[in-house]
Protein backbone atom coordinates (compact mmCIF):
# COMPACT_ATOMS: atom_id res chain seq x y z
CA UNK A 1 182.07 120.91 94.04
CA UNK A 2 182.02 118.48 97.10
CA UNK A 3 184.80 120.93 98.61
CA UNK A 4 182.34 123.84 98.52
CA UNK A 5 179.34 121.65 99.56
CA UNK A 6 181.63 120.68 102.82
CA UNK A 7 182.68 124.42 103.32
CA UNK A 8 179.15 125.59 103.23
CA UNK A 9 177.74 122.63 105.38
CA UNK A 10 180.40 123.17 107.65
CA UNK A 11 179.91 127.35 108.26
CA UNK A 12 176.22 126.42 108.40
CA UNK A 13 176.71 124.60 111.31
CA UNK A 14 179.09 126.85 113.40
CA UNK A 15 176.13 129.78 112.73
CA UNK A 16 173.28 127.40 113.66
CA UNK A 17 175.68 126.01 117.17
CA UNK A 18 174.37 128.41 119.48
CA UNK A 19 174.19 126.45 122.37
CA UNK A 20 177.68 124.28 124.04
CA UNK A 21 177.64 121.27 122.08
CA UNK A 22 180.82 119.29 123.31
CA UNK A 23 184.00 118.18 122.18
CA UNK A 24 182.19 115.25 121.23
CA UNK A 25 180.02 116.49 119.11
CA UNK A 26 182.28 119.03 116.91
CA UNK A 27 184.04 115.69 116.75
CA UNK A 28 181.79 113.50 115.11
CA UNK A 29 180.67 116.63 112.93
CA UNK A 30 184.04 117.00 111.07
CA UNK A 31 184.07 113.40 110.69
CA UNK A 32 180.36 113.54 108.81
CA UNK A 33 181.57 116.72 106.90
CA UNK A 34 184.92 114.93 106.21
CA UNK A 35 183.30 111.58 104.39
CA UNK A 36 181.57 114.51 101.95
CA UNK A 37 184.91 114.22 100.08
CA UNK A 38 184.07 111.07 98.98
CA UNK A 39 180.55 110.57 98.49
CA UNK A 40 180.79 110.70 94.62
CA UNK A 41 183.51 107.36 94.97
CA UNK A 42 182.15 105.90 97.52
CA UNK A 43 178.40 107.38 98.56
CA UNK A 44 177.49 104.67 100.88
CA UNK A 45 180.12 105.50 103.17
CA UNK A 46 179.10 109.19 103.04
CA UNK A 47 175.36 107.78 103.68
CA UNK A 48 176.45 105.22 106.85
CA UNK A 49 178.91 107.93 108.26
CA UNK A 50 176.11 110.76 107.97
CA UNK A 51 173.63 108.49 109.76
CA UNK A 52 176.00 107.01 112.16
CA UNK A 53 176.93 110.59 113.42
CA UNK A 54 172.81 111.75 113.03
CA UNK A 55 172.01 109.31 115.93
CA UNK A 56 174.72 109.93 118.44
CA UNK A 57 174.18 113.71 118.09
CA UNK A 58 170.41 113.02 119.42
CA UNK A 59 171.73 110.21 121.27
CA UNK A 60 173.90 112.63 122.87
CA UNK A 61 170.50 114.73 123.59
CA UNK A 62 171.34 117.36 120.77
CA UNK A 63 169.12 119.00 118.37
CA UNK A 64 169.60 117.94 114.63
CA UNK A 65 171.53 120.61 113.35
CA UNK A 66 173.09 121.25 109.39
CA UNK A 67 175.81 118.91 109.42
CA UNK A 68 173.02 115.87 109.84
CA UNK A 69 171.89 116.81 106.35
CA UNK A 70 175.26 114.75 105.46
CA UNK A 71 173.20 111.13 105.68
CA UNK A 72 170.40 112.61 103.26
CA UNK A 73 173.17 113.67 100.89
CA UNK A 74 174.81 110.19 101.15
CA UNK A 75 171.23 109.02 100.42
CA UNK A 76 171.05 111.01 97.48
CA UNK A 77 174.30 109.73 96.24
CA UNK A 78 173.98 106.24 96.58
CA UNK A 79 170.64 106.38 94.46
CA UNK A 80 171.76 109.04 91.99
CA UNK A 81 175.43 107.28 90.80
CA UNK A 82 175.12 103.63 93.35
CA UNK A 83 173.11 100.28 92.69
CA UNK A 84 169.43 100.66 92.75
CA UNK A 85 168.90 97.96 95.06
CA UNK A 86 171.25 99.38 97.31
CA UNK A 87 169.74 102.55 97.78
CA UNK A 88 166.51 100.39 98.40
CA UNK A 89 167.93 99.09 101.23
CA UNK A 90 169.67 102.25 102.31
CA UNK A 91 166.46 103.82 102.45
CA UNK A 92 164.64 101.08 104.23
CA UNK A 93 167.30 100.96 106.97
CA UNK A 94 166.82 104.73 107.61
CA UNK A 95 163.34 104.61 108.11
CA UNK A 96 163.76 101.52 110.27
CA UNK A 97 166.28 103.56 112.47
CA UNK A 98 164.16 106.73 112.27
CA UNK A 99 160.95 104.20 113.14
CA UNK A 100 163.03 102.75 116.47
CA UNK A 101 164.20 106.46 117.70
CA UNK A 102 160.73 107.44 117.52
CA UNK A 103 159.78 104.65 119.49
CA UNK A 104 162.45 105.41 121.60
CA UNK A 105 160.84 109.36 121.99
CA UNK A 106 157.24 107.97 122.54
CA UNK A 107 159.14 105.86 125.49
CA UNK A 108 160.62 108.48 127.08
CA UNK A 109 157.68 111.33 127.27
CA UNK A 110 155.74 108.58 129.12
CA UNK A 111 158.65 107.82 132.05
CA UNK A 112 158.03 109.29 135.32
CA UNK A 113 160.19 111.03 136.96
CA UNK A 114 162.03 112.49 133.54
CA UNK A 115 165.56 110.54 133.01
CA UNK A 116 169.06 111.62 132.97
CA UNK A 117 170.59 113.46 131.95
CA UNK A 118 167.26 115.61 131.17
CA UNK A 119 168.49 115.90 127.60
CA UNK A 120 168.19 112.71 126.67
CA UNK A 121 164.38 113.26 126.64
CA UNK A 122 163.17 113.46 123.09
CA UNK A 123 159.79 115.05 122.12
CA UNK A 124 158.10 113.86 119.45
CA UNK A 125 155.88 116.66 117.35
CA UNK A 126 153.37 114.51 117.30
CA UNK A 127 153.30 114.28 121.10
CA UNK A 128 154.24 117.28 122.80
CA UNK A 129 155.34 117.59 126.01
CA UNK A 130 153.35 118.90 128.70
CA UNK A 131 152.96 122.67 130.31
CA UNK A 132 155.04 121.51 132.86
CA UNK A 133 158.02 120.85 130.84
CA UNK A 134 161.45 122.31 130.68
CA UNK A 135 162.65 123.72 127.26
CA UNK A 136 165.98 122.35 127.96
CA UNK A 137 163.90 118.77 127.58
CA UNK A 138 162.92 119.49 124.42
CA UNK A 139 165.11 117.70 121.54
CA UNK A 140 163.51 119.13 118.00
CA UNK A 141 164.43 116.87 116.01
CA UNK A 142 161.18 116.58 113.55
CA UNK A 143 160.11 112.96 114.33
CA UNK A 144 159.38 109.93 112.67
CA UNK A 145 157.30 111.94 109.53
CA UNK A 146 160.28 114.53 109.13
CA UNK A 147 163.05 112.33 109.05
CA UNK A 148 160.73 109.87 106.65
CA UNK A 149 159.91 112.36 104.67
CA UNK A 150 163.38 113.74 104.43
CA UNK A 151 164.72 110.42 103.35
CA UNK A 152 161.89 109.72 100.78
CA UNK A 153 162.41 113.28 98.98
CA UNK A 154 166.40 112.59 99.11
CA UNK A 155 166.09 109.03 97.53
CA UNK A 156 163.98 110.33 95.40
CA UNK A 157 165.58 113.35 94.35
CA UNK A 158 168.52 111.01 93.63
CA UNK A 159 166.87 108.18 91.78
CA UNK A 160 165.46 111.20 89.27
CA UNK A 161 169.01 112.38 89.06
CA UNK A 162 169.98 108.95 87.76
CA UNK A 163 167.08 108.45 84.98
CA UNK A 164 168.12 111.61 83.89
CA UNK A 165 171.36 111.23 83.33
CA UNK A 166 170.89 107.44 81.68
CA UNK A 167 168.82 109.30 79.27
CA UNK A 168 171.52 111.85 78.89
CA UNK A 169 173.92 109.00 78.39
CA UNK A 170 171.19 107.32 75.68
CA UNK A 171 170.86 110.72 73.70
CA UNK A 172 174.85 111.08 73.46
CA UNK A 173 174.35 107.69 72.17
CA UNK A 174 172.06 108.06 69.52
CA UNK A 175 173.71 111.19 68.89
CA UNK A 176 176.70 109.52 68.17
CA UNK A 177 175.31 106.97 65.71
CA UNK A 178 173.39 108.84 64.10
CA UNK A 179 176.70 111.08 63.34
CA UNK A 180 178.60 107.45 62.37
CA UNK A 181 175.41 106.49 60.07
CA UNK A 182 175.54 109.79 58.47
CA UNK A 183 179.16 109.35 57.48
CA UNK A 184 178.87 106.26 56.62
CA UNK A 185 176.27 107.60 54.18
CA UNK A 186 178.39 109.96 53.25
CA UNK A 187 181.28 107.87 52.46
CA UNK A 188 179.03 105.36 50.24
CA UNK A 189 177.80 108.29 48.49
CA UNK A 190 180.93 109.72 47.64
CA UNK A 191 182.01 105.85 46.60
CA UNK A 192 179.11 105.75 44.47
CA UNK A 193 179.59 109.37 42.90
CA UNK A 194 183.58 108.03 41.81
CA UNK A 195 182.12 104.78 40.89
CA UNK A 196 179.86 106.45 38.41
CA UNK A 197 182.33 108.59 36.88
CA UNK A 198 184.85 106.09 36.70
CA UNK A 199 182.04 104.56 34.20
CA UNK A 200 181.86 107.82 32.89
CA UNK A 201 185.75 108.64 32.17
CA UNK A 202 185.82 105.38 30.92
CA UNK A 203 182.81 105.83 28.13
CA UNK A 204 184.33 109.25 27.10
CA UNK A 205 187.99 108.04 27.12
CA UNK A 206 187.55 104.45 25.57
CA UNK A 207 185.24 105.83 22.57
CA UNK A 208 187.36 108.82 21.84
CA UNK A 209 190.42 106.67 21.79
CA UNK A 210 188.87 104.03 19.47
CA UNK A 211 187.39 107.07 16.67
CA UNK A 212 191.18 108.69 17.46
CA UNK A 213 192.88 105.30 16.09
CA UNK A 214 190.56 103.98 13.57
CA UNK A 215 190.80 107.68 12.28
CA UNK A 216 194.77 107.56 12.29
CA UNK A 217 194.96 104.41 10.72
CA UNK A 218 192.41 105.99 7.98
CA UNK A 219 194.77 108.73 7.70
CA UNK A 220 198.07 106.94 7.42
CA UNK A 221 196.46 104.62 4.92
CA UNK A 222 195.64 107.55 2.60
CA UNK A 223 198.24 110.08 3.23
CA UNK A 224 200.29 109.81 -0.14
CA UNK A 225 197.46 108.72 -2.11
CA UNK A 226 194.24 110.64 -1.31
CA UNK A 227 195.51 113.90 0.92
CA UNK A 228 192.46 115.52 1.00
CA UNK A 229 190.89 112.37 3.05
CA UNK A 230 193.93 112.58 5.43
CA UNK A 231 192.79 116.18 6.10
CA UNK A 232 189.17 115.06 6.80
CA UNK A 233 190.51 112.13 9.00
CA UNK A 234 192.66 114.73 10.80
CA UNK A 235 189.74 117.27 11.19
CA UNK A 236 187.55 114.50 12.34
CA UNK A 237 190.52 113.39 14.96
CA UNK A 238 190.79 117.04 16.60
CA UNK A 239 187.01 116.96 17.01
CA UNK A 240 186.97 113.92 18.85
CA UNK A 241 189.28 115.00 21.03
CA UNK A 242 188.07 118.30 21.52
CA UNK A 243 184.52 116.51 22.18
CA UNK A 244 186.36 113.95 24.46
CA UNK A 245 188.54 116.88 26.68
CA UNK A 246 185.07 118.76 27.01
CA UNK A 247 183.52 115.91 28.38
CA UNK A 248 186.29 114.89 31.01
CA UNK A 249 186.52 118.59 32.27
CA UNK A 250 182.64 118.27 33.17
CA UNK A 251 183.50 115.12 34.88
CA UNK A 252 186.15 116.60 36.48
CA UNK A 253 184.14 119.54 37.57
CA UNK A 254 181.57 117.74 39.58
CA UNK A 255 184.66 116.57 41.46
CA UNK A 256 185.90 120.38 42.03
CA UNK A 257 189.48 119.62 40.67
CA UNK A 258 188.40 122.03 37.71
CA UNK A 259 185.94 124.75 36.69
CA UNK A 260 184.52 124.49 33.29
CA UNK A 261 182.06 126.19 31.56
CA UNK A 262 179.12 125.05 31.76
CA UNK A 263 177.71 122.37 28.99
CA UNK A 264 174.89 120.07 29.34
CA UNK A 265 175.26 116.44 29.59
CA UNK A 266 174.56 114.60 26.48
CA UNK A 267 171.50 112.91 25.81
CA UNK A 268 169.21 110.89 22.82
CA UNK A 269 169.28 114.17 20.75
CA UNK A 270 173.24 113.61 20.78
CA UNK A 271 173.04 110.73 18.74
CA UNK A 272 172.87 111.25 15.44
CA UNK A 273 175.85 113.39 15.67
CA UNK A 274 177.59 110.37 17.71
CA UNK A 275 176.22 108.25 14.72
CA UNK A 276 177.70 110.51 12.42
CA UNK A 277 181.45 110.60 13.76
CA UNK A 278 181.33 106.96 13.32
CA UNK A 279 180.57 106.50 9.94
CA UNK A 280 183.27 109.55 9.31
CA UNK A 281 185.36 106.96 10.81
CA UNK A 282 184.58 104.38 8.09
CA UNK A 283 182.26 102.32 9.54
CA UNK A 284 178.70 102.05 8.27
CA UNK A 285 176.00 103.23 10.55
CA UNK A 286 172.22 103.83 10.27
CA UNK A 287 170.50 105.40 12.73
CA UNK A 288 166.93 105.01 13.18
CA UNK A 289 164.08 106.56 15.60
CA UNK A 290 160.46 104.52 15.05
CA UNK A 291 157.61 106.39 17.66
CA UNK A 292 157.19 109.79 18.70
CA UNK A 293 160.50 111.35 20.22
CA UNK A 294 159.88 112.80 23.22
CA UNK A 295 161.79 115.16 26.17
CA UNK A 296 163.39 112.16 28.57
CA UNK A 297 164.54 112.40 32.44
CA UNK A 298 167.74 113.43 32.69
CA UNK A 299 169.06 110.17 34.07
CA UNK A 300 167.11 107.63 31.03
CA UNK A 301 168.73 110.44 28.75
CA UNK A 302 172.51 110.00 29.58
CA UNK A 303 171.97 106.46 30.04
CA UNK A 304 170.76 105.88 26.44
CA UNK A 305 173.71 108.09 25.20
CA UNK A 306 176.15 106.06 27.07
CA UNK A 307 174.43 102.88 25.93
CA UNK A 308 174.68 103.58 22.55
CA UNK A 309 178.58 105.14 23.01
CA UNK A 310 179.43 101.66 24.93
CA UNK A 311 178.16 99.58 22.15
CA UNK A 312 179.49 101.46 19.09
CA UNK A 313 183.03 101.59 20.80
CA UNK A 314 182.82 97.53 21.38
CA UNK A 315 181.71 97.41 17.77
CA UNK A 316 185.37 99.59 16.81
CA UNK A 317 187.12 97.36 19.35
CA UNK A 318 185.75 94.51 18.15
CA UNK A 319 183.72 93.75 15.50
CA UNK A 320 186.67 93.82 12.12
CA UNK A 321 186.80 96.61 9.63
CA UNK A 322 184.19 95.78 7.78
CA UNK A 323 181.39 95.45 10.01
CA UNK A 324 178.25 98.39 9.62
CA UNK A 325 176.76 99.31 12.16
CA UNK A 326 172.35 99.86 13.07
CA UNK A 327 171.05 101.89 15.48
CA UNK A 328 167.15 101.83 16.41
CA UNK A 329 165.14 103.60 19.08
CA UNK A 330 162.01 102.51 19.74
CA UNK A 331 159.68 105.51 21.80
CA UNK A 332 156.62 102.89 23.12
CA UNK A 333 154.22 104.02 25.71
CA UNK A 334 156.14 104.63 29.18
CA UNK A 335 159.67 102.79 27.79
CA UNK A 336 162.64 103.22 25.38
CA UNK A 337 164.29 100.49 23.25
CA UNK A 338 167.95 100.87 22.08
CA UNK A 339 168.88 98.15 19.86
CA UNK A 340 171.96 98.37 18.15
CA UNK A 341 173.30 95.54 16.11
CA UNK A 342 176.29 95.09 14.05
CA UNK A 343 176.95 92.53 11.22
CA UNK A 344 181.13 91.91 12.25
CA UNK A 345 182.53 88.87 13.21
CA UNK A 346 182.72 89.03 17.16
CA UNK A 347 180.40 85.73 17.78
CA UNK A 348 180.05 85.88 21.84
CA UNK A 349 180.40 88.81 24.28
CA UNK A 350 183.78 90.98 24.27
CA UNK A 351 185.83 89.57 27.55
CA UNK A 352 187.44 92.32 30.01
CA UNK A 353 187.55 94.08 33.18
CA UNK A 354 183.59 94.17 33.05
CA UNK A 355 183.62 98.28 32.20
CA UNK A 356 181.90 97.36 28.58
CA UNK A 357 178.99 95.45 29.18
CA UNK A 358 179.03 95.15 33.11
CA UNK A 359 178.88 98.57 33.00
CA UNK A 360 175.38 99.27 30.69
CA UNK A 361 173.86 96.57 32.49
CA UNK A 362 174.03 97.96 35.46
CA UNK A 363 172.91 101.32 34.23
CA UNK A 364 170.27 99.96 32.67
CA UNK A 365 169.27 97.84 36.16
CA UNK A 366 169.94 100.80 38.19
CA UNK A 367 166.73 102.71 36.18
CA UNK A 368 164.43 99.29 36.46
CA UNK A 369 164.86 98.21 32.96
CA UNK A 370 166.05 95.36 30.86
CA UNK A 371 169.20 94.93 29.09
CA UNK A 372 170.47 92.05 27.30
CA UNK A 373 173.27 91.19 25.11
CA UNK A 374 175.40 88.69 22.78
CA UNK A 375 175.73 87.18 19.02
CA UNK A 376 173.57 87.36 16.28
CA UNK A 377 172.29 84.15 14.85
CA UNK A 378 174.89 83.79 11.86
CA UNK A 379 177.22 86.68 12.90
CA UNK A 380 177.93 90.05 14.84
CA UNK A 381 176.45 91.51 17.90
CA UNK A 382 173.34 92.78 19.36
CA UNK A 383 172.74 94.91 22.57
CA UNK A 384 169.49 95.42 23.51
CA UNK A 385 168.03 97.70 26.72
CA UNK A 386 164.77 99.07 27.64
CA UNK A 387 164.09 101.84 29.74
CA UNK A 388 161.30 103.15 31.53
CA UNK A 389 160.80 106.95 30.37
C-alpha cells in the first residue's frame, strides 16, 4: 500500500512539474517520497521529512506541488497509529511554521524594490499582489488558512482513524470473550448433563443390581425345595433387567452413543409398580398416596421416582432381611412429601462415595425443597423430602 501511495504521489508530481524546477528540488522530492516507505514504522519521520522538504521547496521560491502532500500524510500517521500527545505537538509545530512563513509573505509584498531572486517573493491570498506585478512573483502556495486548514483536516482525519480502530480492537475483544464465556458455558453444561446421568446410571444400575441379587439369593434358596418360586424369582430377575437395560439405553441416548426407542421417563405413577418389584423380592412394602394425585412437572416427577428408587435400594443394601418397607406421598397445596421409612436395623446413615444420599439431597435442593434423613427412634431409617409441585 505505501509502495502504490509513493508511485502515485510520485507520477503526480512529474505531471503537475511544468515549469524547470532544479536539480535541487527533484532532489529533495525523492527524498520526501522516499520516507513514505516508512511512515507506518516510523510516521514522525515521514511527518518532519515531508515538512522539512515543504519549506525549502517555497524557500527555494517554488509553488507547493503533490509531493508536499507527504508532511500532511506524515501528520496523518503520527495521529492515526503514534502517541496522541505527539501528534499534538506535531500539529502545533506546523501551524507555528506555517504562522512564521506567512509572516515571512506579508514581509516580503511590503519591500520596495521586490528582492532577489524575484521568486523568492511569496503572495499571500489574503494579500494579493498588485496590477503591477509579475506572474513569475507569484508563489501559490495557499497561505496561512490553507496550510492550517490542511493540517487540521489531516490530524484530524488521523485521530478518527485511531478511535476507530481502538473500537475495532474493543469489539474483537468482546467478541472474543463473549466466544470464551460461551464455551465455558458450554463446557459446564455438558459437565452438568454427565454429572446428572452419572446420578442417573447409578439409580438404575445400583437398584437393578440389588432386586437382581436379593432375587438370586431367593432363588437359590428355593430351587430344590419350592421350584415354582425359583421360576417366579427368575421371571422377576429378567424383568428387572429388562427394566434396568431400557432405562440405561435412554440414558445413553441423550448422550447420542445409541438410538432407542422412544420411552418416557419414569415418574410418581411408576411407583406402585417399583413398590411392587420389591415386595416380589421379599421385602414388605406398603405404598400409600394421602391427597389428591395430581399431573407433576417433569423434573419434581423423576425426582420423586428417583427418591423413592434411592431409598428402597439403601433399604436392600442395608437394612437386614427382615426389614418392611412404607412408602407415603403426601399431595398438600403447592408441595409433595415422600416419606419412606423402614423398620431394619441400619441405626445412622449408610456411609459411601456420597451417590446414595448426597445424591437425593441435592436433587431435592436443586428443585428448592427440603430433604432430610437418618434413624428412627428405636430402629430403621427414614428419608424424608418435600417438593414444590
Amino acid at each position: 500500500m505505501d509502495v502504490g501511495l509513493t508511485v502515485l504521489i510520485g507520477l503526480s508530481t512529474v505531471v503537475a512539474g511544468d515549469d524547470p524546477e532544479g536539480f535541487g528540488w527533484w532532489l529533495t522530492s525523492l527524498v520526501a517520497l522516499a520516507s513514505l516507505l516508512i511512515r507506518h514504522r516510523n510516521p514522525t519521520i515521514t511527518f518532519a521529512t515531508g515538512a522539512t522538504v515543504s519549506l525549502l521547496h517555497l524557500a527555494m521560491g517554488n509553488d507547493l506541488r503533490p509531493v508536499d502532500v507527504v508532511a500532511l500524510i506524515g501528520l496523518f500517521s503520527v495521529a492515526a497509529w503514534g502517541s496522541r500527545r505527539l501528534s499534538l505537538a506535531l500539529l502545533a509545530a506546523g501551524l507555528l511554521v506555517a504562522g512564521a512563513w506567512s509572516f515571512h509573505a506579508a514581509d516580503a509584498n511590503s519591500r520596495e524594490p521586490a528582492p532577489m531572486p524575484l521568486r523568492i517573493i511569496v503572495i499571500d491570498p489574503l494579500a494579493p499582489p498588485g496590477p503591477d506585478a509579475d506572474d513569475d512573483q507569484v508563489q501559490d502556495w495557499g497561505g496561512f488558512p490553507g496550510i492550517g486548514l490542511s493540517l487540521a483536516v489531516a490530524w484530524l482525519a488521523g485521530l478518527n482513524t485511531r478511535q476507530r480502530r481502538i473500537r475495532l480492537s474493543v469489539l474483537e475483544q468482546r467478541a472474543a470473550d463473549l466466544e470464551r464465556e460461551r464455551d465455558t458455558q458450554a463446557a459446564l453444561a455438558v459437565a452438568a448433563e454427565r454429572g446428572r446421568i452419572s446420578r442417573e446410571l447409578h439409580d438404575v444400575v445400583a437398584h437393578a443390581l440389588s432386586v437382581v441379587v436379593l432375587q438370586a439369593q431367593g432363588a437359590q434358596a428355593e430351587l430344590e425345595r419350592r421350584p415354582e418360586r425359583t421360576r417366579e424369582a427368575l421371571d422377576a430377575i429378567v424383568g428387572t433387567g429388562r427394566t434396568a437395560l431400557s432405562e440405561i439405553r435412554r440414558l445413553l441416548g441423550a448422550l447420542g452413543q445409541d438410538e432407542p426407542d422412544w420411552e418416557p421417563r419414569p415418574g410418581a405413577e411408576r411407583l406402585p409398580r417399583l413398590a411392587a418389584d420389591i415386595r416380589s423380592a421379599g421385602t414388605p412394602v406398603e405404598f400409600h398416596v394421602e391427597g389428591e394425585p395430581r399431573p407433576l412437572p417433569s423434573t419434581v416427577d423423576l425426582a420423586a421416582y428417583r427418591i423413592v428408587q434411592e431409598a428402597l435400594t439403601n433399604v436392600l443394601k442395608h437394612a437386614g432381611p427382615d426389614a418392611s418397607v412404607t412408602i407415603v406421598m403426601r399431595y398438600g397445596p403447592g408441595t409433595l412429601e415422600i416419606e419412606v421409612t423402614d423398620d431394619g436395623i441400619a441405626t445412622e446413615a449408610p456411609s459411601g462415595t456420597g451417590h446414595g444420599l448426597e445424591g437425593m439431597r441435592e436433587r431435592v435442593n436443586v428443585l428448592g425443597g427440603t430433604f432430610d434423613a437418618g434413624p428412627g427412634a428405636d430402629r430403621g431409617f427414614t428419608v424424608r423430602a418435600t417438593l414444590p409441585s
